[in-house]
Protein backbone atom coordinates (compact mmCIF):
# COMPACT_ATOMS: atom_id res chain seq x y z
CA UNK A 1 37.77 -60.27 20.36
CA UNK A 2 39.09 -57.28 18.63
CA UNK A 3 36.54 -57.60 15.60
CA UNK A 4 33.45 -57.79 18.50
CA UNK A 5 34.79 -54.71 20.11
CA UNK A 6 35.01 -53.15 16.84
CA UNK A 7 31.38 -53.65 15.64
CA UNK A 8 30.29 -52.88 19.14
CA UNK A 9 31.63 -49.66 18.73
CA UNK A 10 30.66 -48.83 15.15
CA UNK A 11 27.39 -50.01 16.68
CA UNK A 12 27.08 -47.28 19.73
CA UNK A 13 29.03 -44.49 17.05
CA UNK A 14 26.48 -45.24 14.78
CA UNK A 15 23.49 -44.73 17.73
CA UNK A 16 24.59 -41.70 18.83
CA UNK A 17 25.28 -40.26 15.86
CA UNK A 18 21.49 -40.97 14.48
CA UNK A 19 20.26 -39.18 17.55
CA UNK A 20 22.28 -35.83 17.31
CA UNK A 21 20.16 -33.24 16.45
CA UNK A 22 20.80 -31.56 12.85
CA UNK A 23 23.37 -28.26 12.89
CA UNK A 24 21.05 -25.46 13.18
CA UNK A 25 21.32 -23.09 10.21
CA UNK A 26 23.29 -19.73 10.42
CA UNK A 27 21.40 -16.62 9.40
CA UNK A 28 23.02 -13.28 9.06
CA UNK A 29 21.21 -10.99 11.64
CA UNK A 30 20.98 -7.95 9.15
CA UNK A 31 18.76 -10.25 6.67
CA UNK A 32 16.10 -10.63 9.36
CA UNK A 33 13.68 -8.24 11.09
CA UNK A 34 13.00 -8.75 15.27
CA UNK A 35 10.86 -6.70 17.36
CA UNK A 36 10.25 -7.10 21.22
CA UNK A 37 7.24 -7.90 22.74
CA UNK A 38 5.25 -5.26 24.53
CA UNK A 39 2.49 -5.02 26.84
CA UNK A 40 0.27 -1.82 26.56
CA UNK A 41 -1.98 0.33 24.99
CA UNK A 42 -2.61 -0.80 21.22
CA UNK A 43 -4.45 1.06 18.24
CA UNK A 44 -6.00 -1.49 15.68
CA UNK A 45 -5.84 0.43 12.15
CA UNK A 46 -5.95 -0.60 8.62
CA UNK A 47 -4.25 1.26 5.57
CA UNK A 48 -4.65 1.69 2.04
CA UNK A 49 -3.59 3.55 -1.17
CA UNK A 50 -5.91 5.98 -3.00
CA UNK A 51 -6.35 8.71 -4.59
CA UNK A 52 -8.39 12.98 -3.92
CA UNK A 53 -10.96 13.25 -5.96
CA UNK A 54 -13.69 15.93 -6.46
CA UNK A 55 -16.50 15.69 -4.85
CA UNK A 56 -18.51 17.55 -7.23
CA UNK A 57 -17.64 16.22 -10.43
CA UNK A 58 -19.87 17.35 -13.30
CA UNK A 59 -20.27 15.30 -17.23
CA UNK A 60 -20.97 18.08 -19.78
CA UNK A 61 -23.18 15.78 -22.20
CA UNK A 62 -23.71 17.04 -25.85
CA UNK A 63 -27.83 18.14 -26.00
CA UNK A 64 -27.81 17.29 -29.77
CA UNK A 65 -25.93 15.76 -32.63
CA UNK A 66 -23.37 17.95 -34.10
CA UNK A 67 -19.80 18.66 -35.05
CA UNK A 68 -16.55 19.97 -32.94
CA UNK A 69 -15.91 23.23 -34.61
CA UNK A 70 -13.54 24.67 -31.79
CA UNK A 71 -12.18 23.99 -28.22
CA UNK A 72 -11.93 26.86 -26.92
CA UNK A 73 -10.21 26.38 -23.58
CA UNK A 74 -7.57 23.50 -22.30
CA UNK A 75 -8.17 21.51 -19.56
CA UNK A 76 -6.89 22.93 -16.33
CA UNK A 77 -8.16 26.15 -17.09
CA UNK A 78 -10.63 28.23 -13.95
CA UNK A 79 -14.16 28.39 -15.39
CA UNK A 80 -17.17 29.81 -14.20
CA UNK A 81 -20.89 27.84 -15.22
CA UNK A 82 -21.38 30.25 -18.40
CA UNK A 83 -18.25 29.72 -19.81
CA UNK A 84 -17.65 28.57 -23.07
CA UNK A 85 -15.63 25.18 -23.69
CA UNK A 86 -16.25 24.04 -27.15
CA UNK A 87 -18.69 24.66 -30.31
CA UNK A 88 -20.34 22.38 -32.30
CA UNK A 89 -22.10 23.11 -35.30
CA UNK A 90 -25.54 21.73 -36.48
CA UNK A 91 -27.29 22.95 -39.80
CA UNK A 92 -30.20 21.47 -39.71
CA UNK A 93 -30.90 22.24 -35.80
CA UNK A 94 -31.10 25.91 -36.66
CA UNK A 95 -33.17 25.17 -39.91
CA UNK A 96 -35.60 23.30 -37.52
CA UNK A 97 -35.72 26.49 -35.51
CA UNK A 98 -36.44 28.34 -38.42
CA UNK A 99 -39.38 26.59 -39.35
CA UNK A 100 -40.89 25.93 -36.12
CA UNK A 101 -40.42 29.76 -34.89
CA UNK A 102 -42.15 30.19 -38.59
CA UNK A 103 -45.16 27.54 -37.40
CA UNK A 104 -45.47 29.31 -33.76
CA UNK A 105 -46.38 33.13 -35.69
CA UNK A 106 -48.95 30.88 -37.87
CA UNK A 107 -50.46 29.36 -34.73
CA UNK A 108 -50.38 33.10 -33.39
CA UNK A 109 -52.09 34.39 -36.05
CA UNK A 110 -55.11 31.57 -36.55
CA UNK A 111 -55.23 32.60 -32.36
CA UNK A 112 -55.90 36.23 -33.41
CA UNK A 113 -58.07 35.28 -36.15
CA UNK A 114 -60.05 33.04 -34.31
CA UNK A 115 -60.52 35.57 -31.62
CA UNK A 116 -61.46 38.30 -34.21
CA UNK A 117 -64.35 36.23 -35.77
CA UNK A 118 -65.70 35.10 -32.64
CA UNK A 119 -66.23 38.44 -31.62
CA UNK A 120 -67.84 39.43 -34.77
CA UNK A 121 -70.09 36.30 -34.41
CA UNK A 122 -71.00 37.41 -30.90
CA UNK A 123 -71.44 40.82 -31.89
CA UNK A 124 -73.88 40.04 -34.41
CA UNK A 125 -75.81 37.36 -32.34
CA UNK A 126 -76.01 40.29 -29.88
CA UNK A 127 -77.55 42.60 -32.30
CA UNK A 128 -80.08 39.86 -33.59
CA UNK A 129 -81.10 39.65 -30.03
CA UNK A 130 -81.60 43.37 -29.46
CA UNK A 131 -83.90 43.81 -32.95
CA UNK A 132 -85.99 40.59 -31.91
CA UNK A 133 -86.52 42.29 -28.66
CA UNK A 134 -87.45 45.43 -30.15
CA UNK A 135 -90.14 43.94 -32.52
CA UNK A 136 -91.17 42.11 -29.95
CA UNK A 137 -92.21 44.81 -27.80
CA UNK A 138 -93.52 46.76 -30.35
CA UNK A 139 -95.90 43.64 -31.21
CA UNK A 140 -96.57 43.68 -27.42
CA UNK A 141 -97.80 46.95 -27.93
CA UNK A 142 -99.48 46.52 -31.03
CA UNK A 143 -101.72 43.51 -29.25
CA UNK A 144 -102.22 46.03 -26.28
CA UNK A 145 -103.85 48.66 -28.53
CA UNK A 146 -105.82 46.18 -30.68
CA UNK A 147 -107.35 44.94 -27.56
CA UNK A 148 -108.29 48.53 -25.80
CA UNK A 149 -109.89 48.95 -29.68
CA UNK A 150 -111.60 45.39 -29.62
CA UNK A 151 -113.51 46.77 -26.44
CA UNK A 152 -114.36 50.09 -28.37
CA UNK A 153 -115.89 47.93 -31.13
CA UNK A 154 -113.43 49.48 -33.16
CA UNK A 155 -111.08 46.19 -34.02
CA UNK A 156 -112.15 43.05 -34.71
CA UNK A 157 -111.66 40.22 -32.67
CA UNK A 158 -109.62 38.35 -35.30
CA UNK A 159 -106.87 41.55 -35.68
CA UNK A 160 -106.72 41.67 -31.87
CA UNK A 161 -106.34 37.59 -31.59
CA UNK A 162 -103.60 38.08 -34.98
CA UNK A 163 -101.61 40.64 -32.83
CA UNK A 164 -101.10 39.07 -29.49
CA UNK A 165 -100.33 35.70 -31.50
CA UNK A 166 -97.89 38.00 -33.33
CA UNK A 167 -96.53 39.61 -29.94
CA UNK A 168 -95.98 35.46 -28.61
CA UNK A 169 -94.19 34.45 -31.35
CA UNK A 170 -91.60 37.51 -31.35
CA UNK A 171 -91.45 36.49 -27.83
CA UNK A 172 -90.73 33.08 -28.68
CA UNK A 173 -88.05 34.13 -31.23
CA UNK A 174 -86.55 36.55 -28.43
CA UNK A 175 -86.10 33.57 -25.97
CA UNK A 176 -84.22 31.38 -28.54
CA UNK A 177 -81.78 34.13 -29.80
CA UNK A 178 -80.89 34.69 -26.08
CA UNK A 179 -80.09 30.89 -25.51
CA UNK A 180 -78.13 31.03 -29.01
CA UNK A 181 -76.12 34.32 -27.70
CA UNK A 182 -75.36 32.21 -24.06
CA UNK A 183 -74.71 28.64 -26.13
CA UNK A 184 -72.20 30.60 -28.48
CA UNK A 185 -70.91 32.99 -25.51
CA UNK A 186 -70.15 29.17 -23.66
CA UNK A 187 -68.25 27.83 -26.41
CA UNK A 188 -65.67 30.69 -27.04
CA UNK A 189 -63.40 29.24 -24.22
CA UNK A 190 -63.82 25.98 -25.83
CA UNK A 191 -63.01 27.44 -29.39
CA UNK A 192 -60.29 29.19 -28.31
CA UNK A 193 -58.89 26.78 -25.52
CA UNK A 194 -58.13 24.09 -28.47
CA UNK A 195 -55.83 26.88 -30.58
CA UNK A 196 -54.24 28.41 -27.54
CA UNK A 197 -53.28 24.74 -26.64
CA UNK A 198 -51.70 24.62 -30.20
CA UNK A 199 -50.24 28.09 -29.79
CA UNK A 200 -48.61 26.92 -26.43
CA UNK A 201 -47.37 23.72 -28.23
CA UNK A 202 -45.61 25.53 -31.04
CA UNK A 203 -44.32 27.76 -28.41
CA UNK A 204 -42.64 24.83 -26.26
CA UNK A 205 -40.99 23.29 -29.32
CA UNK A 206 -39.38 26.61 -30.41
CA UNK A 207 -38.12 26.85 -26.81
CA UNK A 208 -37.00 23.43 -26.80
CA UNK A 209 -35.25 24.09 -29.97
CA UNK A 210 -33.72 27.08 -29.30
CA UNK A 211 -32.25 25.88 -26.24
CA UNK A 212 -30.66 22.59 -28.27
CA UNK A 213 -29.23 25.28 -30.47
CA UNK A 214 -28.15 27.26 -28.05
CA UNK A 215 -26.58 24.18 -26.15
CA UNK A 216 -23.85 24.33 -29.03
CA UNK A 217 -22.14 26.43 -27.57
CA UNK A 218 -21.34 24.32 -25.09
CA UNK A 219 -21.08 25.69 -21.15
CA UNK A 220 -18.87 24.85 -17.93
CA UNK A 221 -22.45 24.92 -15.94
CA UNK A 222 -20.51 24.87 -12.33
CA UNK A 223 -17.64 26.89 -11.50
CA UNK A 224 -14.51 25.06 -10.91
CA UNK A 225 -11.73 23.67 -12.74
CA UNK A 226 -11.86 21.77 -16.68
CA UNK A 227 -10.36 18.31 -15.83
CA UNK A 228 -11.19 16.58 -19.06
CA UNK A 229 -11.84 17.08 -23.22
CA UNK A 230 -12.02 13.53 -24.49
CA UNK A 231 -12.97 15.10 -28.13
CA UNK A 232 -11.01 16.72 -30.70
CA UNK A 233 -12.00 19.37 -33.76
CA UNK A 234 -13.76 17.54 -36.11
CA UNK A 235 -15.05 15.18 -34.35
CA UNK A 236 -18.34 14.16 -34.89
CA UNK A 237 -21.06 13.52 -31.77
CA UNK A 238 -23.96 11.84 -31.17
CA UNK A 239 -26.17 12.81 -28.85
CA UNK A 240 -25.65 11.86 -24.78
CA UNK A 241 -21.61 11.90 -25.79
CA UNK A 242 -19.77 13.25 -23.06
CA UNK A 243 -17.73 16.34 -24.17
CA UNK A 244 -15.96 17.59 -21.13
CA UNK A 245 -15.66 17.49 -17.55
CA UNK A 246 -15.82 19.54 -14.32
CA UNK A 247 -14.79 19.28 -11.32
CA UNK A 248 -14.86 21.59 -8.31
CA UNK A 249 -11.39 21.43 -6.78
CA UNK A 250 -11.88 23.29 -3.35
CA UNK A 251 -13.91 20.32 -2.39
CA UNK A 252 -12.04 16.78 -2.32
CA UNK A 253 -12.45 13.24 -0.73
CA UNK A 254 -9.95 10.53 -0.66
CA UNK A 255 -10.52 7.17 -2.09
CA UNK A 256 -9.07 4.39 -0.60
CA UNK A 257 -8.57 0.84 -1.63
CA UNK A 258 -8.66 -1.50 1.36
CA UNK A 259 -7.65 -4.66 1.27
CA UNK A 260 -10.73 -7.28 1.40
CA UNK A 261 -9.46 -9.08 4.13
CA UNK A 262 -8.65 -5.98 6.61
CA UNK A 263 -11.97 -4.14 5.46
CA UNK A 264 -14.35 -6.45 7.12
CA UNK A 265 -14.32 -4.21 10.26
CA UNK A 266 -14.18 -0.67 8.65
CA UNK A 267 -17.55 1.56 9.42
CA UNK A 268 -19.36 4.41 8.76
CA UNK A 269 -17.72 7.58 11.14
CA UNK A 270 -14.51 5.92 12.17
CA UNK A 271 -11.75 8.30 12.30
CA UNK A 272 -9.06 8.46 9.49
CA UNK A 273 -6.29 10.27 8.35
CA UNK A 274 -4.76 11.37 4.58
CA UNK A 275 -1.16 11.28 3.97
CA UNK A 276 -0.25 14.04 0.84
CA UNK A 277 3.28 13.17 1.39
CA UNK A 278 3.39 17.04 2.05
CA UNK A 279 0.93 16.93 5.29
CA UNK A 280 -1.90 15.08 7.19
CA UNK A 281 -5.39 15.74 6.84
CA UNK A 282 -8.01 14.65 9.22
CA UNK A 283 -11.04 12.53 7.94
CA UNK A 284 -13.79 10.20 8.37
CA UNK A 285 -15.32 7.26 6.81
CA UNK A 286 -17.97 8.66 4.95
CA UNK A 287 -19.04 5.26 1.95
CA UNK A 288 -17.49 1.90 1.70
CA UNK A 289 -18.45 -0.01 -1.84
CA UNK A 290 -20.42 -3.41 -1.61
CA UNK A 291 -18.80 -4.82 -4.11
CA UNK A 292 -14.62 -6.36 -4.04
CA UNK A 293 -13.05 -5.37 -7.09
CA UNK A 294 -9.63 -6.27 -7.76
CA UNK A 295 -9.40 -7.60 -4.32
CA UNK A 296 -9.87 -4.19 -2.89
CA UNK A 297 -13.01 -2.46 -1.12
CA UNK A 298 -13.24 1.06 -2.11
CA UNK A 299 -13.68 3.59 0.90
CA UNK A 300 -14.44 7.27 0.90
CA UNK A 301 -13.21 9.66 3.31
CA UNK A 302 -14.54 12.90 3.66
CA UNK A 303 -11.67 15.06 4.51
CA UNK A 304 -12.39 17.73 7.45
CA UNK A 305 -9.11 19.65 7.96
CA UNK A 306 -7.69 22.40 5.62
CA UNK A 307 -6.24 21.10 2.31
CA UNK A 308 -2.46 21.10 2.45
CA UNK A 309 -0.88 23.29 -0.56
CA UNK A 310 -0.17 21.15 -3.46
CA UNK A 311 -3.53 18.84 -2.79
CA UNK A 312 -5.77 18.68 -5.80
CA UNK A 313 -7.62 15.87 -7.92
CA UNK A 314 -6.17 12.36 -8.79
CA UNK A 315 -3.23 12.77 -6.27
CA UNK A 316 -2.15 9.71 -4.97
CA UNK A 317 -2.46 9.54 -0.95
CA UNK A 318 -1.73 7.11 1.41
CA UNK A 319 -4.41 6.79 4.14
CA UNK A 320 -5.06 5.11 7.63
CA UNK A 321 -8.57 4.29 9.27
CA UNK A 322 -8.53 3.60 12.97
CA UNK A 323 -10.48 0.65 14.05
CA UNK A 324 -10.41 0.44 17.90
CA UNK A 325 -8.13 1.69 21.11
CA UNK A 326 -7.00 -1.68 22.65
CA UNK A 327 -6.02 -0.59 26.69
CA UNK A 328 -4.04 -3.33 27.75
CA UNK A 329 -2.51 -6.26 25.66
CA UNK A 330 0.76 -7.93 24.45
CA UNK A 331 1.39 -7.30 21.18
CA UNK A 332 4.36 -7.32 19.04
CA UNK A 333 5.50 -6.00 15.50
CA UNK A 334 3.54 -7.45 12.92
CA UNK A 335 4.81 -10.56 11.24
CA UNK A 336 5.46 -11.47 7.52
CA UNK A 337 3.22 -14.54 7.41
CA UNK A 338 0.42 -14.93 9.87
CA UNK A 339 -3.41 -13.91 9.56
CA UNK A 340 -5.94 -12.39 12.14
CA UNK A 341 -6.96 -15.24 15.00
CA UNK A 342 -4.65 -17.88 13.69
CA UNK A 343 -1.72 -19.72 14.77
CA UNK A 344 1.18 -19.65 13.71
CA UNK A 345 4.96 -20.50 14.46
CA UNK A 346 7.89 -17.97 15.06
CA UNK A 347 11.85 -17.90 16.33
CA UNK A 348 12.28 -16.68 19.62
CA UNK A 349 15.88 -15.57 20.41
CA UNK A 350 17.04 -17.00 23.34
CA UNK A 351 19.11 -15.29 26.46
CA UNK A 352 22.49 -15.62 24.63
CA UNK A 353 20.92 -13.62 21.76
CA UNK A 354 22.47 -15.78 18.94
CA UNK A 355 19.83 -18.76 18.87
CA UNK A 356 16.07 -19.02 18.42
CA UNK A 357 14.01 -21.69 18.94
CA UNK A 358 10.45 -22.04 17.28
CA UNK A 359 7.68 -21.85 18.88
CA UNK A 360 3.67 -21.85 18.35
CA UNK A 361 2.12 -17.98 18.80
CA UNK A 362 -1.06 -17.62 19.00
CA UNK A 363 -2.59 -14.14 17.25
CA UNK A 364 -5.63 -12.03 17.90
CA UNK A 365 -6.58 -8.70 16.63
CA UNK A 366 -3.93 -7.05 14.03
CA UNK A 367 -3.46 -3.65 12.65
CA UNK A 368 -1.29 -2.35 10.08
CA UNK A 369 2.11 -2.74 11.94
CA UNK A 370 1.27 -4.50 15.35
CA UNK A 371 -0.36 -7.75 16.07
CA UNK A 372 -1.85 -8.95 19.33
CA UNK A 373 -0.25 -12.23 21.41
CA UNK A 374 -2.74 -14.04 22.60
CA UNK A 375 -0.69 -17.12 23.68
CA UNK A 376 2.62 -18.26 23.27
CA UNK A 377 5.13 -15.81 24.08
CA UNK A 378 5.34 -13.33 27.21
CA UNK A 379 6.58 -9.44 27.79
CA UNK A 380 9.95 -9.05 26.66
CA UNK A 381 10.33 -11.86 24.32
CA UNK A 382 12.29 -11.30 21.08
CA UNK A 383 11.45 -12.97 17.74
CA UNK A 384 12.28 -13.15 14.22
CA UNK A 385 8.97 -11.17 12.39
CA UNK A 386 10.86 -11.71 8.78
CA UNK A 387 9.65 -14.46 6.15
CA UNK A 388 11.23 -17.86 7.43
CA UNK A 389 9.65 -20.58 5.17
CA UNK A 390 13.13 -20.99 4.16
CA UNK A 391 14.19 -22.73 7.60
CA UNK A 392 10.78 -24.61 7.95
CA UNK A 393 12.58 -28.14 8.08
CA UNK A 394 14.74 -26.32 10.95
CA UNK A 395 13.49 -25.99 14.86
CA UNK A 396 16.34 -24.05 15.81
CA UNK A 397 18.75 -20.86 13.67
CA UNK A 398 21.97 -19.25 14.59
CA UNK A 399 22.28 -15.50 14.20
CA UNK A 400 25.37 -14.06 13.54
């Protein structure tokens, strides 16, 4: 009897013991982060690093082939659009010059000449015209006379016939050295159209080539301040090489680099605002990039308020872009694990403050630090918002 009362007992020990719930786990309440529930107004924002950057940023390309004799100013330095940054040297661009200047006074002068023998030609043609007209009208009056003698008896019939035929061909001849003066008066345009065209040729690629010489000497072309000299004296550069850059500093945006998930919602206009770490500037959303690189979407912000001192290119900023205004909804902190519209599981602390108890939350719309509640926990609820994968195979902790 007293071995069946002892396995009977093992027996129920044994039962009750297999359906005691585990120890919950302790957790030191300074390791973990809690927030309360609220009900209320709600701003849905996103956030993202970035840098200012000009935004009128200007490449000084070199215009022709050459050599880096001298930088003459550092960047940093103020510069105006005619001053100088660097020279570069080129032999054989100012021995092109040379010879074409030498080619445009030949061109000139064949112009000049041209122009000189066509008036000589005309000149001439107009003087051939004005002694054919002259003979002409004295054979006119020649076969006038002959004929007033014919009637007299005093010519014969065969002078007076000789002169007028002598009268029509001078008339003939007068005709076809005024159509030869017109036809040659016609084609001096022509004539001189098709030297002035190589005149105006030799003339473009001396300008041209002056200005590639010129372009040596290479120029700020925008005032500002010199950000960049990627070259160095000696250095030799092809042509399209970028020698320096530009940038006006008085005018900045901020780029920021969203995160690809939180960017799906970010538009043209919305408001945003630029943290300097030494002051706030107002903005809007003024670009977002089509592309995802790095897992980021790039967004520009044009920046309306004043420039706080110490703002200028390539500082790092830390900027917020404000979706929407939610009126009225229960939201809490924003917890470590948990996505947009999902579900997910958190530890509410109970009335006694030491345990919590996990239960299913559902989430709607989330912004950089808050997170709506759509379901699952009511006004005035506390829960854990810190990482707990670690106590996944637990239902209940202890904080202490």
């Amino acid at each position: 009897m007293w071995a069946l009362v002892g396995v009977v007992a093992i027996s129920v020990v044994t039962v009750a013991l297999s359906r005691l719930k585990p120890a919950a786990p302790t957790v030191d309440r300074a390791t973990v982060w809690t927030d309360t529930v609220k009900r209320g107004p709600m701003v849905r924002n996103v956030r993202g690093l970035g840098t200012l950057v000009p935004e009128e940023i200007r490449w000084i390309p070199a215009e022709t082939a050459g050599r880096v004799e001298r930088i003459r100013i550092r960047p940093g330095a103020q510069v105006t659009p005619d001053t100088i940054v660097l020279d570069l040297s080129n032999p054989s661009e100012a021995q092109a010059l040379t010879q074409l200047e030498g080619q445009k006074r030949g061109a000139e002068a064949e112009l000049t000449t041209l122009r000189a023998r066509i008036e000589n030609e005309l000149v001439s043609q107009q003087a051939t015209v004005v002694a054919a007209d002259s003979e002409f009208r004295q054979a006119t009056l020649q076969a006038t006379a002959d004929a007033a003698l014919a009637k007299e008896g005093l010519k014969s019939t065969i002078e007076t016939q000789l002169s007028t035929m002598r009268a029509e061909a001078l008339r003939s001849r007068v005709d076809s050295e005024q159509k030869r003066l017109a036809q040659m008066k016609g084609s001096v345009d022509a004539q001189l159209a098709v030297q002035q065209a190589a005149v105006e040729r030799t003339r473009t690629q001396v300008v041209l080539k002056r200005s590639q010489v010129e372009a040596l000497k290479v120029r700020a072309g925008i005032a500002g301040v010199l950000q960049l000299v990627p070259v160095e004296v000696g250095q030799q550069v092809s042509p399209g090489a970028n020698l320096a850059r530009v940038a006006n500093p008085s005018r900045l945006k901020a780029e920021l680099k969203i995160p690809e998930t939180q960017a799906k919602d970010v538009q043209i206009g919305l408001v945003a605002s630029i943290d300097t770490r030494n002051g706030l500037i107002a903005g809007r959303v003024a670009r977002i990039d089509p592309a995802v690189q790095g897992g980021t979407v790039t967004v520009d912000i044009s920046l309306e308020g004043e420039l706080p001192r110490g703002a200028r290119p390539d500082l790092s900023v830390d900027g917020t872009i404000e979706l929407e205004r939610l009126a009225n909804v229960l939201y809490t902190g924003r917890p470590a694990l948990g996505q947009e519209n999902s579900v997910i599981t958190l530890f509410r602390i109970g009335s006694d403050g030491v345990t919590a108890d996990r239960v299913k939350v559902t989430l709607g719309r989330t912004a950089v630090s808050t997170v709506e509640i759509r379901d699952g926990l009511k006004e005035g609820d506390q829960v854990v918002l810190s990482d707990t994968s670690a106590w996944d195979a637990a239902d209940r902790i202890r904080l202490k």
